[in-house]
Protein backbone atom coordinates (compact mmCIF):
# COMPACT_ATOMS: atom_id res chain seq x y z
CA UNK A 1 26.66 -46.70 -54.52
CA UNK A 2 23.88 -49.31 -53.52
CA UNK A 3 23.97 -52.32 -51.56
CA UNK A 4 21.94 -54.95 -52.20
CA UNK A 5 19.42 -54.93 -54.40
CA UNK A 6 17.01 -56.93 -56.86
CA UNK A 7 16.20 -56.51 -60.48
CA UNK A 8 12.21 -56.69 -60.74
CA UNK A 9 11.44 -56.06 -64.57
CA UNK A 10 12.47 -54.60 -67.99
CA UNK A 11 11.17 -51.94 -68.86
CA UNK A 12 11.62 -50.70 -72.81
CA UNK A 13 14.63 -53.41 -72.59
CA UNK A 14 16.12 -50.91 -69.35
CA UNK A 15 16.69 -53.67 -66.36
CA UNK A 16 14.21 -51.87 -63.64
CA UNK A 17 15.94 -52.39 -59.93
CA UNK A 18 14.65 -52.09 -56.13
CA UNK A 19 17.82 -51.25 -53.93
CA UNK A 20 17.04 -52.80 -50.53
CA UNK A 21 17.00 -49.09 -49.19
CA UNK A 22 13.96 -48.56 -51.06
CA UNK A 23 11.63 -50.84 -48.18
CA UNK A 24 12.47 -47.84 -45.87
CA UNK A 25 11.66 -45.45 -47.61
CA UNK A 26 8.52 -47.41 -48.36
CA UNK A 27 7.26 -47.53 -45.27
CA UNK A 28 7.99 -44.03 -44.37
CA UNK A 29 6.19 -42.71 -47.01
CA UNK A 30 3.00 -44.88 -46.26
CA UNK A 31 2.61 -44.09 -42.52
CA UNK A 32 3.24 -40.87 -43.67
CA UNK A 33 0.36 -40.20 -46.25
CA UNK A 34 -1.74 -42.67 -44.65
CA UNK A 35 -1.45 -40.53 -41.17
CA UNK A 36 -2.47 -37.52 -43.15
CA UNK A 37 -5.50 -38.80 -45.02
CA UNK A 38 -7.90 -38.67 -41.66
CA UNK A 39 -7.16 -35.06 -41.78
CA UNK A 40 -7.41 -34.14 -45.12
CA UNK A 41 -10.75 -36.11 -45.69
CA UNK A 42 -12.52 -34.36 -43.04
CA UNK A 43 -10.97 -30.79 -44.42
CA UNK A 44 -12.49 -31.50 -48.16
CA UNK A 45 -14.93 -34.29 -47.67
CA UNK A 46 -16.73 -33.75 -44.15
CA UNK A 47 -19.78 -35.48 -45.33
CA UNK A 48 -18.22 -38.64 -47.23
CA UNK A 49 -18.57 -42.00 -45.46
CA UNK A 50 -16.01 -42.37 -43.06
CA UNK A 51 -13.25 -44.91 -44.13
CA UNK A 52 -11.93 -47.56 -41.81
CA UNK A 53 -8.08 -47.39 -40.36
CA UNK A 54 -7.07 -50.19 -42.10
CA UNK A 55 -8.17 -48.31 -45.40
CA UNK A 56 -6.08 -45.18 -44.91
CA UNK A 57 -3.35 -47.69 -44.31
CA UNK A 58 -3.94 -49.35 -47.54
CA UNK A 59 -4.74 -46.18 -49.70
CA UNK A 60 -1.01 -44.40 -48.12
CA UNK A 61 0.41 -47.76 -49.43
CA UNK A 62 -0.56 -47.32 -53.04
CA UNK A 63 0.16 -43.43 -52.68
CA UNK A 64 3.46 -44.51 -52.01
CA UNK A 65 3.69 -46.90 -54.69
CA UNK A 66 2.26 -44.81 -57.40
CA UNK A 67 4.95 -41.98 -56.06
CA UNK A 68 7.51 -44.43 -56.66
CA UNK A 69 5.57 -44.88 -59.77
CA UNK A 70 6.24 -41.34 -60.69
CA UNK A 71 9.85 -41.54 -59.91
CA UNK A 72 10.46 -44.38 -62.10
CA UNK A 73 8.60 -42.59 -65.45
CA UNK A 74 10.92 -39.86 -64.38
CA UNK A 75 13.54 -41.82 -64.78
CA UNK A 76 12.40 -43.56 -67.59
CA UNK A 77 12.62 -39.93 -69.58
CA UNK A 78 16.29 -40.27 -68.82
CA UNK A 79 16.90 -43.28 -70.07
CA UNK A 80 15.13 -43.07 -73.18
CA UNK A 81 16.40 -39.79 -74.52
CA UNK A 82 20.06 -40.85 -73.17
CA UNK A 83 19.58 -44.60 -75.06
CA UNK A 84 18.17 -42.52 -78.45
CA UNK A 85 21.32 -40.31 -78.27
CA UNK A 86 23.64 -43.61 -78.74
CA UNK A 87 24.03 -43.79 -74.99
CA UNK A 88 24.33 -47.09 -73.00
CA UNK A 89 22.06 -47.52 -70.14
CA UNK A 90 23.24 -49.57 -66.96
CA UNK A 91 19.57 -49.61 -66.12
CA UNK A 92 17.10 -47.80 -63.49
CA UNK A 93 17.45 -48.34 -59.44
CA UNK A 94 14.64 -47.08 -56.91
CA UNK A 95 16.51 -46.49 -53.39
CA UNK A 96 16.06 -44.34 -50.13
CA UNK A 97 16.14 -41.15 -51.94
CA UNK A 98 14.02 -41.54 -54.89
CA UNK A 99 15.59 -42.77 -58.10
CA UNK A 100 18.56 -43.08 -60.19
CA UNK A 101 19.04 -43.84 -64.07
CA UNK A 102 22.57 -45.45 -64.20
CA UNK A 103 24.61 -44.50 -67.61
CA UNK A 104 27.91 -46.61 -68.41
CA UNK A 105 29.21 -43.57 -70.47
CA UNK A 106 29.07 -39.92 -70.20
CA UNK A 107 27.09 -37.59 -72.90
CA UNK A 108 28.95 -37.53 -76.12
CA UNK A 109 28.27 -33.88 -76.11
CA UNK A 110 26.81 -30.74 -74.43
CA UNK A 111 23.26 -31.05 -76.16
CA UNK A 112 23.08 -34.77 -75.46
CA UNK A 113 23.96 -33.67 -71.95
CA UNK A 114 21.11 -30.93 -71.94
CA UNK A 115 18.36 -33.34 -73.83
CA UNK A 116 19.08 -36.03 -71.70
CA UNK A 117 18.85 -33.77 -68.24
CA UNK A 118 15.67 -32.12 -69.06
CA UNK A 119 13.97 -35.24 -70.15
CA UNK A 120 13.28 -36.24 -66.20
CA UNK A 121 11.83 -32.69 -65.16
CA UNK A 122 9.51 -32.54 -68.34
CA UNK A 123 8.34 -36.37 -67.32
CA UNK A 124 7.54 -34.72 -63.94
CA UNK A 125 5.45 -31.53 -65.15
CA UNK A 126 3.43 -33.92 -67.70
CA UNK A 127 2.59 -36.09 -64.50
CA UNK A 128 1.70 -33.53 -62.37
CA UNK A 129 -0.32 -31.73 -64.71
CA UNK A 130 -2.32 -34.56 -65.61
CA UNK A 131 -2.83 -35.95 -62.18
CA UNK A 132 -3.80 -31.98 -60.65
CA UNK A 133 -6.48 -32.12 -63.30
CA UNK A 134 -7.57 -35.44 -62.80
CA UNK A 135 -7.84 -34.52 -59.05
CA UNK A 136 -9.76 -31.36 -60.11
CA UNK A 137 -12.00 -33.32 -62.03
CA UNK A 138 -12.47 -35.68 -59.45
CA UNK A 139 -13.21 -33.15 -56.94
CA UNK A 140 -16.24 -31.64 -59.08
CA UNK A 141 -17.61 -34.44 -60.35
CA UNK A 142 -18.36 -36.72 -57.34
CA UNK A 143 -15.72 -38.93 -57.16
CA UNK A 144 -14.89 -41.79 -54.18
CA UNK A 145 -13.02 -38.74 -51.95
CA UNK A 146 -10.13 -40.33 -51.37
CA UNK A 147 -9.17 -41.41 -54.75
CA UNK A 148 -9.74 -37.67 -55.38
CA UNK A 149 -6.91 -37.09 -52.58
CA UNK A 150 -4.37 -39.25 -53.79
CA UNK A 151 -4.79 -37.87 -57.26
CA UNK A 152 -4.42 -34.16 -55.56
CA UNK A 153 -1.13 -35.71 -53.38
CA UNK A 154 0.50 -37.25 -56.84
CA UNK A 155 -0.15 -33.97 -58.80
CA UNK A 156 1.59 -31.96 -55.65
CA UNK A 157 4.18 -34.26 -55.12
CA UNK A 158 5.66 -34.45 -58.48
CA UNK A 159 5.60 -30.65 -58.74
CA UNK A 160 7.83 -31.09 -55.95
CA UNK A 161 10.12 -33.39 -57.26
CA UNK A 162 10.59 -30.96 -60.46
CA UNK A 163 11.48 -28.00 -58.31
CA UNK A 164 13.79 -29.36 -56.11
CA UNK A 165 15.82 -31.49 -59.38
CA UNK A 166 15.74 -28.42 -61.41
CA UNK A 167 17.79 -26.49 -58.78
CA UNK A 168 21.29 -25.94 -60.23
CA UNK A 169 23.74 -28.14 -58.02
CA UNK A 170 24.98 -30.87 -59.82
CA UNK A 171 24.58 -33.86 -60.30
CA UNK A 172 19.98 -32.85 -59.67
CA UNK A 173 19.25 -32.21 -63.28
CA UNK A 174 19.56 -28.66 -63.09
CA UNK A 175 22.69 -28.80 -62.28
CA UNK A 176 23.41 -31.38 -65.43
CA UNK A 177 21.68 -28.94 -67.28
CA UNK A 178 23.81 -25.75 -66.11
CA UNK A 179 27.14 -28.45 -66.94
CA UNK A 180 25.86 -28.99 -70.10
CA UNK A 181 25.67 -25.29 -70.97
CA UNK A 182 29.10 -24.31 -69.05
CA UNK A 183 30.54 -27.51 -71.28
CA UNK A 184 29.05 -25.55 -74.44
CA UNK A 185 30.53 -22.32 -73.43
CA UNK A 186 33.97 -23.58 -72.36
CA UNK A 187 34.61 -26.78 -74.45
CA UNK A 188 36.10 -28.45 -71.49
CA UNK A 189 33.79 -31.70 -69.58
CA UNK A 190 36.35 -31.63 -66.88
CA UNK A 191 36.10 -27.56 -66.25
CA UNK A 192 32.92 -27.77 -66.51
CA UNK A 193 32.08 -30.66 -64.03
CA UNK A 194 34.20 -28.82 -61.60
CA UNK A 195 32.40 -26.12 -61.14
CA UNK A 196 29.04 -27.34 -61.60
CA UNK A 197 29.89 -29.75 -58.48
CA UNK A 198 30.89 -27.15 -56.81
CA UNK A 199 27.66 -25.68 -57.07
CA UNK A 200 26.34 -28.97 -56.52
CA UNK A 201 28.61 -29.68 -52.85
CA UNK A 202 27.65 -25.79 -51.79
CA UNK A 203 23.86 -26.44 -51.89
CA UNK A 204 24.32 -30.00 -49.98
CA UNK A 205 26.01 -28.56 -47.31
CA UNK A 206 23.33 -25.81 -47.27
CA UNK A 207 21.09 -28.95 -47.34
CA UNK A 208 22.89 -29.91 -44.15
CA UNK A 209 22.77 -26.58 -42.30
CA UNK A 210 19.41 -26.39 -42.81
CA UNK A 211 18.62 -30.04 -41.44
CA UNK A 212 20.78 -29.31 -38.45
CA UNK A 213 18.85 -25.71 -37.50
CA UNK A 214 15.25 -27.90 -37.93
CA UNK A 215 16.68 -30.65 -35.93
CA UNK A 216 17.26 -28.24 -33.14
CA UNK A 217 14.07 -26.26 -33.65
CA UNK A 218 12.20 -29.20 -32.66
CA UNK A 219 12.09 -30.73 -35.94
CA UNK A 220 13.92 -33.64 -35.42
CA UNK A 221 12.70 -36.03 -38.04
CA UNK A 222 12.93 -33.10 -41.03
CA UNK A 223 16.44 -32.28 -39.75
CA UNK A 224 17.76 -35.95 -40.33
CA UNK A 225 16.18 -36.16 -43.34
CA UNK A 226 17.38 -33.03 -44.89
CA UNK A 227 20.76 -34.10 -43.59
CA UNK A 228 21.12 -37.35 -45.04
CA UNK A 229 19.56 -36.06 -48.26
CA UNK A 230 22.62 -33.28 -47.94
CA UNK A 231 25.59 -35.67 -47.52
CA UNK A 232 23.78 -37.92 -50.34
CA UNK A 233 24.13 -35.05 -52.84
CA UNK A 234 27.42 -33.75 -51.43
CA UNK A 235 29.23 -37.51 -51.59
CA UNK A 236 27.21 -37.76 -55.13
CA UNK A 237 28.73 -34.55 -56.85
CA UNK A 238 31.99 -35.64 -55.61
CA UNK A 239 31.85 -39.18 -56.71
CA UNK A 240 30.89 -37.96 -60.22
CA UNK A 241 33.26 -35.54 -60.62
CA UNK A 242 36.22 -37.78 -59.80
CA UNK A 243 34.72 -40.36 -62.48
CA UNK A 244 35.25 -37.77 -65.06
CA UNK A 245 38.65 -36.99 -63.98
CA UNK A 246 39.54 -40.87 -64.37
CA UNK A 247 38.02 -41.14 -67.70
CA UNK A 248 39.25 -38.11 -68.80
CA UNK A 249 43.33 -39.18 -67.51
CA UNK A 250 42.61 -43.02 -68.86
CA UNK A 251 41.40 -41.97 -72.39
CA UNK A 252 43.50 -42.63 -75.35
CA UNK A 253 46.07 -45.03 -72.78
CA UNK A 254 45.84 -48.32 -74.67
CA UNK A 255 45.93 -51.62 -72.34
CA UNK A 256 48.84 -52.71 -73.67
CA UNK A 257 50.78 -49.79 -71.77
CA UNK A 258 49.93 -50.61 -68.19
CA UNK A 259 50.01 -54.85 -68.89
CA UNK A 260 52.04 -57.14 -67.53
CA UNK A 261 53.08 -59.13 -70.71
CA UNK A 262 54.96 -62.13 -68.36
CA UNK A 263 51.79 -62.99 -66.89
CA UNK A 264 51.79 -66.09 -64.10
CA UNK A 265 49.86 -68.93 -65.00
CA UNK A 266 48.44 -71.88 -63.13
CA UNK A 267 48.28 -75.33 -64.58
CA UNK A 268 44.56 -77.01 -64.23
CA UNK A 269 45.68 -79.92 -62.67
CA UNK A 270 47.19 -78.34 -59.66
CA UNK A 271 45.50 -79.14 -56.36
CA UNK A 272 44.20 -76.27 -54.27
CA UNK A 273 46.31 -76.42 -51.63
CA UNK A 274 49.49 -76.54 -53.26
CA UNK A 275 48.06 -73.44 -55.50
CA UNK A 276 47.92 -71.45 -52.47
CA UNK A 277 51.24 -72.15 -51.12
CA UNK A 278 53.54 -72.16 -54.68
CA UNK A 279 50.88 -69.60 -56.04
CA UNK A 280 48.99 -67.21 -53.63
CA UNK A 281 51.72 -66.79 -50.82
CA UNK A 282 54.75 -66.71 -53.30
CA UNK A 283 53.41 -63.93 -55.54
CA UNK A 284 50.77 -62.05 -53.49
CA UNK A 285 47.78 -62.27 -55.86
CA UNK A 286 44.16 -63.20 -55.64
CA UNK A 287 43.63 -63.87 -59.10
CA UNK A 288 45.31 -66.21 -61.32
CA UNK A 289 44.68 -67.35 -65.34
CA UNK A 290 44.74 -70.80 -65.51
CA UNK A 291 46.04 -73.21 -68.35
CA UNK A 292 49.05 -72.83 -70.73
CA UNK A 293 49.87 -69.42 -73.32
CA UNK A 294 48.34 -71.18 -76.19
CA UNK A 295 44.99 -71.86 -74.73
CA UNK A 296 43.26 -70.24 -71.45
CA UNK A 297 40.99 -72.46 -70.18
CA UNK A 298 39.61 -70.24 -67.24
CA UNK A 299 40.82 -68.15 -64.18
CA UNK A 300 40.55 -68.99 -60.31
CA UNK A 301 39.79 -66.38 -57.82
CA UNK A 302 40.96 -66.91 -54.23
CA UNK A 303 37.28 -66.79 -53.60
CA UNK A 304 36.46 -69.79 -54.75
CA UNK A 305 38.17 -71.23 -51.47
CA UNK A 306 35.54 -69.88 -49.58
CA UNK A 307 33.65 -72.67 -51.55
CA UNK A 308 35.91 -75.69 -50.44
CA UNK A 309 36.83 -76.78 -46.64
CA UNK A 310 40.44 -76.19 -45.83
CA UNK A 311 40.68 -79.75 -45.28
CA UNK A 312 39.58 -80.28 -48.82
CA UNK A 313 41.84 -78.46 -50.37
CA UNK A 314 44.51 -81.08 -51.58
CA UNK A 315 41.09 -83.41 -52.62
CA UNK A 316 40.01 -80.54 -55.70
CA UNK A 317 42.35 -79.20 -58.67
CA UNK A 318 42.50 -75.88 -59.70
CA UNK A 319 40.37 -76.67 -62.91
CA UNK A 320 37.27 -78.34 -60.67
CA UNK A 321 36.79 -74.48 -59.08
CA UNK A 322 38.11 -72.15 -62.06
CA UNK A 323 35.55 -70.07 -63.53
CA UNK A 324 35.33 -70.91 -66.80
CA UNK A 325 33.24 -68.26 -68.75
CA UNK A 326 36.26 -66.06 -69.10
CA UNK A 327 34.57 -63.50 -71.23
CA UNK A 328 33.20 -60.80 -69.19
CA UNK A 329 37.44 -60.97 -67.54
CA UNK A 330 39.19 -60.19 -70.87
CA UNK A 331 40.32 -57.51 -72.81
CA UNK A 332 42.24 -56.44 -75.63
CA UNK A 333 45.32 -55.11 -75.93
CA UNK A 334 44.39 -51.49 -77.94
CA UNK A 335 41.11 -51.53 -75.98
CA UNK A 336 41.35 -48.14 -74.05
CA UNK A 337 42.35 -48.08 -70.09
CA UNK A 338 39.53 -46.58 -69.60
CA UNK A 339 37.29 -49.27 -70.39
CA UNK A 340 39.19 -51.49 -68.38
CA UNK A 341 38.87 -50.00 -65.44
CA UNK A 342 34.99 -50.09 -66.26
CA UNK A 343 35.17 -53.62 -66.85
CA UNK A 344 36.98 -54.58 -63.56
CA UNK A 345 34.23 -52.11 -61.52
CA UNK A 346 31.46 -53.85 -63.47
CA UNK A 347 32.62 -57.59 -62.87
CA UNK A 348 34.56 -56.72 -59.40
CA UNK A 349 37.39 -58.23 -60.89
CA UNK A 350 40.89 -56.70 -59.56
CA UNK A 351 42.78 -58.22 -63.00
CA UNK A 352 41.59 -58.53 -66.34
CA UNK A 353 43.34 -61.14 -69.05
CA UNK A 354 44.33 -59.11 -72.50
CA UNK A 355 43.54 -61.40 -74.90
CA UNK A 356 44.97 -60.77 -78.47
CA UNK A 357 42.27 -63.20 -80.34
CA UNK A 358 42.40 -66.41 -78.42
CA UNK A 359 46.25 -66.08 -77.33
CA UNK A 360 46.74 -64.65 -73.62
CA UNK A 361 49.24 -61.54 -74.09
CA UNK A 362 49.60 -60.11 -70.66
CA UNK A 363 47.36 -59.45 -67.32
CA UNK A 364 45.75 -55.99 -66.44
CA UNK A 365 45.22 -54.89 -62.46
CA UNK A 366 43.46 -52.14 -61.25
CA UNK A 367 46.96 -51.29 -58.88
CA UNK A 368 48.65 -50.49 -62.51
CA UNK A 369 45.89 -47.83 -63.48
CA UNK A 370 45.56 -46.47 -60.13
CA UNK A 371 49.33 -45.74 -59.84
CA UNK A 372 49.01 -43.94 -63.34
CA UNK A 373 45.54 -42.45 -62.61
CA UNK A 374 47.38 -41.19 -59.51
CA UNK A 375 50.85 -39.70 -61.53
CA UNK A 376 49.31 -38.28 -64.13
CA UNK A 377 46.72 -36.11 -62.37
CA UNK A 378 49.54 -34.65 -59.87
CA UNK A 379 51.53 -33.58 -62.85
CA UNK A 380 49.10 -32.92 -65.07
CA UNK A 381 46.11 -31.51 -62.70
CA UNK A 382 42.39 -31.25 -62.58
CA UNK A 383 42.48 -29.79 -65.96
CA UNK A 384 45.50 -31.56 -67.95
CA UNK A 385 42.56 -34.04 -70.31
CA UNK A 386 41.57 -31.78 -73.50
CA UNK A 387 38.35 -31.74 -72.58
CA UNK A 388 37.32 -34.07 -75.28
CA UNK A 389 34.02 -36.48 -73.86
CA UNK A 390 34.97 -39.12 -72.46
CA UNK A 391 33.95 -42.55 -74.46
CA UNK A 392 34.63 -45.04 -71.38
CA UNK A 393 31.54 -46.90 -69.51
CA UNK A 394 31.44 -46.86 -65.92
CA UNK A 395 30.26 -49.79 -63.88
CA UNK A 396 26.54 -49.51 -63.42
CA UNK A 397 25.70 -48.38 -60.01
CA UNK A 398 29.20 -46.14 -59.73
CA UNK A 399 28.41 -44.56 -63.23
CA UNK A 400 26.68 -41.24 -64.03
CA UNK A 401 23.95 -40.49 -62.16
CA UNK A 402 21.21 -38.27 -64.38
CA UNK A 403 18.87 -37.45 -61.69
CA UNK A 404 18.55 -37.76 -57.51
CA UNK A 405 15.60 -37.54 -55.44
């Protein structure tokens, strides 16, 4: 879902993130408010001192930083309700369209779904309330004007930001909220995230409609925003329901079933070059565990070529470029496919080693569970899981998504 991005703080022990796409948005936002301040101080303060340009600049900066501000208490509400309900929290990402609190598992159950969805929208009247009066306040008694605006913009904007998440299209909140009460009615995640996407693809393509009519009515800019915003939600709604689908088909399928139990091993003392050649070309993989059945002692990536000159490659042994911290790679053999596939989307690993104690057992690939994934859903359909919740973590960043912007 995001591309590069840094992690910048934690906040409550939840790993706060700015995804590079984030600096746009950024600097949209502060031409934007800082453009309108000239106007809006002569319409409510035409007798305050006059402000320099450079000042409106700096005050639509911090606008758009305390906006983002906003967002990320928004956010926050998601997280802490989710986190309090025994959830696991991948941790908080500010991007082009606002914010996103990343879960690694999906609600345990149809009021944790509701509590956790409504959290966000009640951060956002509790913001705008207090900042409207503040502004209000501000306004009467003689306050520096265009603190007095700011306060006024934050108050309107995050009045804004509740209406347009509590709108029932999954995955905005509303619609999590109208899945969590369709999952109460029916008993059934999976029915239920199918038709609250649904909802959720019918208003982005509504979304998109609309941004095409503005664009040709002159308003270009509006038009490719509410455009982008539209395919956003529509790719978003999709994305999450085919998540649930996957946990859903992979729940209750023990590792061991899908496992290669002959796994190929690669001795540590093997140079690079001839790893590639007896290795790499003869059986077509990427990844490779590396020392004997009785003891692992780390697995080697192709990658890690990308690290060593071709010319080099006879000079370093398989051991000098294994990775050697093999935990994050392993499994075990009852662990649920589900949580496998998590595992490989949260490392980027295409195999995991299933470890039974400190003894290698087999090798795990995501081609294995994507075959099944892909059988199992033909013959069984959308609806073939029980609709039991689904206790497997996504990767953070391609997990659930608990509110958009």
């Amino acid at each position: 879902m995001f591309g590069r991005r840094w992690t910048l703080f934690r906040l409550h022990g939840i790993p706060v993130s700015l995804d590079a796409s984030w600096l746009v948005i950024l600097a949209l936002l502060t031409l934007s408010i800082g453009g309108a301040l000239p106007e809006l101080m002569h319409k409510y303060f035409a007798g305050a001192a006059p402000i320099t340009p450079a000042q409106y600049w700096l005050l639509g900066l911090i606008a758009a930083l305390a906006f983002f501000g906003c967002i990320l208490l928004h956010e926050l509400g998601h997280a802490i309700v989710g986190r309090s309900r025994g959830m696991a929290i991948g941790g908080i990402t500010l991007f082009l369209f606002g914010g996103v609190a990343e879960l690694e598992e999906e609600p345990a159950s149809a009021a944790t779904e509701f509590l956790m969805a409504i959290a966000g929208p009640l951060v956002s009247v509790l913001l705008g309330v207090v900042c409207g009066l503040l502004a209000w306040v501000g306004y009467h008694g003689g306050w520096w004007p265009p603190a007095v605006i700011l306060l006024g913009y934050l108050g309107a904007v995050n009045f804004v930001v509740l209406a347009f998440n509590l709108i029932p299209a999954f995955p905005l909140d509303g619609g999590r909220v109208l899945r969590s009460i369709l999952w109460a009615i029916t008993g059934n995640l999976q029915r239920a995230t199918r038709w609250a996407a649904t909802l959720g693809q019918l208003f982005a393509w509504l979304l998109i409609a609309w941004g095409v009519v503005n664009f040709f009515a002159g308003n270009w800019l509006g038009g490719i925003w509410m455009g982008l915003i539209g395919m956003f939600l529509n790719s978003a709604a999709q994305s999450s329901y085919q998540q649930v689908l996957i946990r859903g088909a992979l729940q209750g399928e023990p590792v061991r079933r899908f496992m290669n139990p002959r796994p190929i091993i690669v001795p540590p003392t093997l140079d690079l070059g001839h790893w590639v050649e007896e290795y790499v070309y003869r059986f077509h993989l990427k990844t490779f565990p590396v020392g004997s059945l009785e003891h692992i002692d780390g697995f080697i990536t192709t990658q890690a070529l990308s690290q060593v000159p071709r010319e080099a490659w006879p000079l370093h042994t398989v051991g000098e470029a294994m990775i050697r911290d093999i935990g994050p790679f392993t499994i075990a053999p009852d662990a649920d496919a589900a949580v496998a596939l998590a595992q490989m989307r949260q490392t980027g690993a295409g195999r995991l080693l299933v470890m039974d104690q400190d003894r290698l057992v087999g090798v795990i690939s995501l081609k294995d569970l994507l075959q099944f994934l892909s059988l199992k859903l033909e013959l069984e359909g959308d609806d073939g899981a029980n609709g039991r919740p689904p206790s497997a973590p996504a990767a953070a960043g391609t997990g659930s998504i608990t509110s958009h912007r």
